[in-house]
C-alpha atoms as a PDB file:
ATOM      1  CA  UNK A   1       0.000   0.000   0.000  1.00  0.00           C
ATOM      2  CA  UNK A   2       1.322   3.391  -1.214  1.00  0.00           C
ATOM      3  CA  UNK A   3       1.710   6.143   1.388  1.00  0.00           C
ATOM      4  CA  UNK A   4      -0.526   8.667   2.111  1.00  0.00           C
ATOM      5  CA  UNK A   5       0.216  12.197   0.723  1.00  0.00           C
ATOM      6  CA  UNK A   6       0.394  14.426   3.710  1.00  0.00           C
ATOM      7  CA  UNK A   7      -1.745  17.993   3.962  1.00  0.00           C
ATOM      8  CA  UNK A   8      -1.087  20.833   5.774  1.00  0.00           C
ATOM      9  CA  UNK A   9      -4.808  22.693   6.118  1.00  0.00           C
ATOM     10  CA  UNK A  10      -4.825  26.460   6.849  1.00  0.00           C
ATOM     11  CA  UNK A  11      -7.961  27.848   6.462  1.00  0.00           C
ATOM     12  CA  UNK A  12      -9.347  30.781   8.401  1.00  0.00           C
ATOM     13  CA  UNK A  13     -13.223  29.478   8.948  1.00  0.00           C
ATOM     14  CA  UNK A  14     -12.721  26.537  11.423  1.00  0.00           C
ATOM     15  CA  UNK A  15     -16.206  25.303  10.161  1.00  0.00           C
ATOM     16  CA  UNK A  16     -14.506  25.078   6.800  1.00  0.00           C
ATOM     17  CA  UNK A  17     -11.142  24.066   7.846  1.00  0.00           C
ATOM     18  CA  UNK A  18     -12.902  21.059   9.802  1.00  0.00           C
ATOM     19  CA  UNK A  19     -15.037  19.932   6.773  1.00  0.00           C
ATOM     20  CA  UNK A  20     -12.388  19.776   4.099  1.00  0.00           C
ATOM     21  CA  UNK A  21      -9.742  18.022   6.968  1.00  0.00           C
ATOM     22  CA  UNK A  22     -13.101  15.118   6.963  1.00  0.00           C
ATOM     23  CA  UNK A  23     -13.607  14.547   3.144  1.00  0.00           C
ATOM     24  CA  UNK A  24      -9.344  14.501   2.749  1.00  0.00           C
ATOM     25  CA  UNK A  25      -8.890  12.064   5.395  1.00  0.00           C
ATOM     26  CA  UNK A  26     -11.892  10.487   3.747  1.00  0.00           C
ATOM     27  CA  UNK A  27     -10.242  10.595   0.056  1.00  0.00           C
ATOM     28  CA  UNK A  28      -7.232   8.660   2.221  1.00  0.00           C
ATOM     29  CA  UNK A  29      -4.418  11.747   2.486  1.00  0.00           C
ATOM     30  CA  UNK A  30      -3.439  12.405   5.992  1.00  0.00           C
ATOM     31  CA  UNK A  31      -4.046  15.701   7.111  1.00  0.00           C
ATOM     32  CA  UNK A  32      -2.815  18.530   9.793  1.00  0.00           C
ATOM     33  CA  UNK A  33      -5.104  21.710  10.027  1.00  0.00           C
ATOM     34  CA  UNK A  34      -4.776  25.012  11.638  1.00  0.00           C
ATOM     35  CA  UNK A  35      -6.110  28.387  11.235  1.00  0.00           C
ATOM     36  CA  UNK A  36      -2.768  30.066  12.787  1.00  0.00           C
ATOM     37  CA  UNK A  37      -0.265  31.256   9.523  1.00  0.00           C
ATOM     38  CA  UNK A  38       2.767  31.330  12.539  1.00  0.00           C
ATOM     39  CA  UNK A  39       1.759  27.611  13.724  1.00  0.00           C
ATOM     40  CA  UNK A  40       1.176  26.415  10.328  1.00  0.00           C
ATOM     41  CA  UNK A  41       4.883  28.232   9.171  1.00  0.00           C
ATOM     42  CA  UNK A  42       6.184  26.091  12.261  1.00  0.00           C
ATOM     43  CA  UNK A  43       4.687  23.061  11.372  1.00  0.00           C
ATOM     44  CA  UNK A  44       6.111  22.664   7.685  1.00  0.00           C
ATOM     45  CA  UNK A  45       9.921  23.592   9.458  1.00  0.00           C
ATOM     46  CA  UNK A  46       9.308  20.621  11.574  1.00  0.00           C
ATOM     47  CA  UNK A  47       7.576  18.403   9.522  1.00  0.00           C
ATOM     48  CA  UNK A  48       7.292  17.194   5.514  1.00  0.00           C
ATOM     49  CA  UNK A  49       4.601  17.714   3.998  1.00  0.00           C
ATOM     50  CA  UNK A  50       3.615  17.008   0.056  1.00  0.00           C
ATOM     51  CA  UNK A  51       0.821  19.631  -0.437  1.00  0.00           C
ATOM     52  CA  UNK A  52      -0.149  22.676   1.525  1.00  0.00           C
ATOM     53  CA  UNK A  53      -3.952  23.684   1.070  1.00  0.00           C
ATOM     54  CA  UNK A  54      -4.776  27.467   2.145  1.00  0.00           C
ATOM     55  CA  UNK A  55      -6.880  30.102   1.882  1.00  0.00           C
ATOM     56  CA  UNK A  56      -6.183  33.162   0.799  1.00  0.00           C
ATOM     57  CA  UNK A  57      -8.221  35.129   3.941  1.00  0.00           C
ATOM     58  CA  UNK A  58      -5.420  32.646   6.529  1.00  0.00           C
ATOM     59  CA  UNK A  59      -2.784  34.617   5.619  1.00  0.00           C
ATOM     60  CA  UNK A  60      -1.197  38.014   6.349  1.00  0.00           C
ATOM     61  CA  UNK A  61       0.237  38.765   3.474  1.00  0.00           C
ATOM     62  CA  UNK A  62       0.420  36.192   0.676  1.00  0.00           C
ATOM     63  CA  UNK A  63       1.074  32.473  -0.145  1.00  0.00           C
ATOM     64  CA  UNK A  64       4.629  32.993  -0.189  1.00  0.00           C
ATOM     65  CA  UNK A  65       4.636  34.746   3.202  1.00  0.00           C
ATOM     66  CA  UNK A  66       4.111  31.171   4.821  1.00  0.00           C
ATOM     67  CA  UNK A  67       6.758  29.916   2.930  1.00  0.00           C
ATOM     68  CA  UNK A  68       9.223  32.664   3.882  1.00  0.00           C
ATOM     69  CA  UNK A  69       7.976  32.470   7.119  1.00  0.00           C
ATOM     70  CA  UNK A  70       9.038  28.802   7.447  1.00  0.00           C
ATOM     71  CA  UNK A  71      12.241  29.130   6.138  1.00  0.00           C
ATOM     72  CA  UNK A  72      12.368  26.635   3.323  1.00  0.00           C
ATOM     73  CA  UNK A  73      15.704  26.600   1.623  1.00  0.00           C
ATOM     74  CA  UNK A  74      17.051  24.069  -1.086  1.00  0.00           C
ATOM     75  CA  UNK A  75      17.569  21.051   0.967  1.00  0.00           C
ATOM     76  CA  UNK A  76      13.893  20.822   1.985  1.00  0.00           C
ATOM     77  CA  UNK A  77      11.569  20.231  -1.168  1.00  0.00           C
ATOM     78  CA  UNK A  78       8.900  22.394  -1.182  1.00  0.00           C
ATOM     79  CA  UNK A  79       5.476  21.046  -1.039  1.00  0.00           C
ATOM     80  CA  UNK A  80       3.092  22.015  -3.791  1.00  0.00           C
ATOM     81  CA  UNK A  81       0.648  24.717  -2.793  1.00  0.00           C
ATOM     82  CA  UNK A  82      -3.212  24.665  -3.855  1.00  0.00           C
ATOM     83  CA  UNK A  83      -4.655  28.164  -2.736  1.00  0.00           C
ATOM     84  CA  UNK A  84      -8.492  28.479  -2.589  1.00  0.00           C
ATOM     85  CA  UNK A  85      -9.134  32.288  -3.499  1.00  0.00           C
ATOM     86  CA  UNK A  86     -11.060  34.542  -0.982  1.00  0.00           C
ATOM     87  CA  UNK A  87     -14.133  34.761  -4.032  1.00  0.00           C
ATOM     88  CA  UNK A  88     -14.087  30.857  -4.588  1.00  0.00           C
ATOM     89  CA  UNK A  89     -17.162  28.905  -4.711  1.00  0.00           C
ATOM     90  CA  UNK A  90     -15.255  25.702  -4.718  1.00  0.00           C
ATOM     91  CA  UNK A  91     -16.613  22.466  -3.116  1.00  0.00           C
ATOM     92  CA  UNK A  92     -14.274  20.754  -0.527  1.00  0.00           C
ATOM     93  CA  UNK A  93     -14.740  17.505  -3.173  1.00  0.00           C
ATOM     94  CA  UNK A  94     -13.269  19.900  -6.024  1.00  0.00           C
ATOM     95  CA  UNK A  95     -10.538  20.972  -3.671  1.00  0.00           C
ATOM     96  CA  UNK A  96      -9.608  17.156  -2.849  1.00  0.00           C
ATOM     97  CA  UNK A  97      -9.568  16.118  -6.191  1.00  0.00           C
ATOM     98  CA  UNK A  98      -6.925  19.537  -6.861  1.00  0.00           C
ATOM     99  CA  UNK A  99      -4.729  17.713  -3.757  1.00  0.00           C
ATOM    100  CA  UNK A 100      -4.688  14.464  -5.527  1.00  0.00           C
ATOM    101  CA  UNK A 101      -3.273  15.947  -8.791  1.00  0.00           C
ATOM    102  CA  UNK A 102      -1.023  18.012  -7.330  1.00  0.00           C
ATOM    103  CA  UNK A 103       2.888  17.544  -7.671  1.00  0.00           C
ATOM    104  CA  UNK A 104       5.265  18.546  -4.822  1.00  0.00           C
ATOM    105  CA  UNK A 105       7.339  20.784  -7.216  1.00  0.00           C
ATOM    106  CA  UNK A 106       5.029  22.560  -8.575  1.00  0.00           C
ATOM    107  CA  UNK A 107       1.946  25.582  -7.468  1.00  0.00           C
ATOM    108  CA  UNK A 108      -1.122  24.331  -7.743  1.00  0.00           C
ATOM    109  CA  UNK A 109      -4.025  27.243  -8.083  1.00  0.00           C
ATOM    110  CA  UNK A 110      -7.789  26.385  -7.660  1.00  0.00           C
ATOM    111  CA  UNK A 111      -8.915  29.642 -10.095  1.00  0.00           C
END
């Protein structure tokens, strides 16, 4: 059995955040969520993940800002990023099926 692709959630709406980290787990990734930009910048320096889901309202500045914020440099691959824009009507489903198509060197964009 292949492992599961690991997702850091960062959402703002913890009704939302808790929804899409249920139909992810469900779609068999294994999932971390958090609403906090500074805890989720901690948790990809301490951990690996393959994809990072956000939205756009979770952070401060802008996508990148989490990934300056963590410090990634060359030795750590970057995961890929899938960033739900604050005027999206996407469905968590459409969202999970962006996660499984994303590659870990590459941005992913839900426009």
């Amino acid at each position: 059995m292949a492992d599961k692709k690991r997702i850091l959630l960062l959402h703002h709406d913890e009704e939302s955040l808790i929804t899409l980290q249920w139909i992810l787990e469900n779609q068999g990734f294994d999932t971390t969520a958090t609403w906090d930009q500074a805890e989720a910048a901690g948790l990809l320096k301490s951990s690996n993940f393959d994809i990072v889901v956000l939205h756009e309202h979770a952070l401060k500045d802008n996508p990148d800002a989490l990934f300056h914020d963590a410090n990634l440099d060359a030795v750590k691959r970057p995961p890929a990023r899938v960033v739900i824009p604050a005027d999206s009507r996407l469905s968590a489903e459409h969202i999970a099926a962006l996660a499984q198509t994303a590659k870990p060197t590459q941005k992913a964009s839900a426009n």
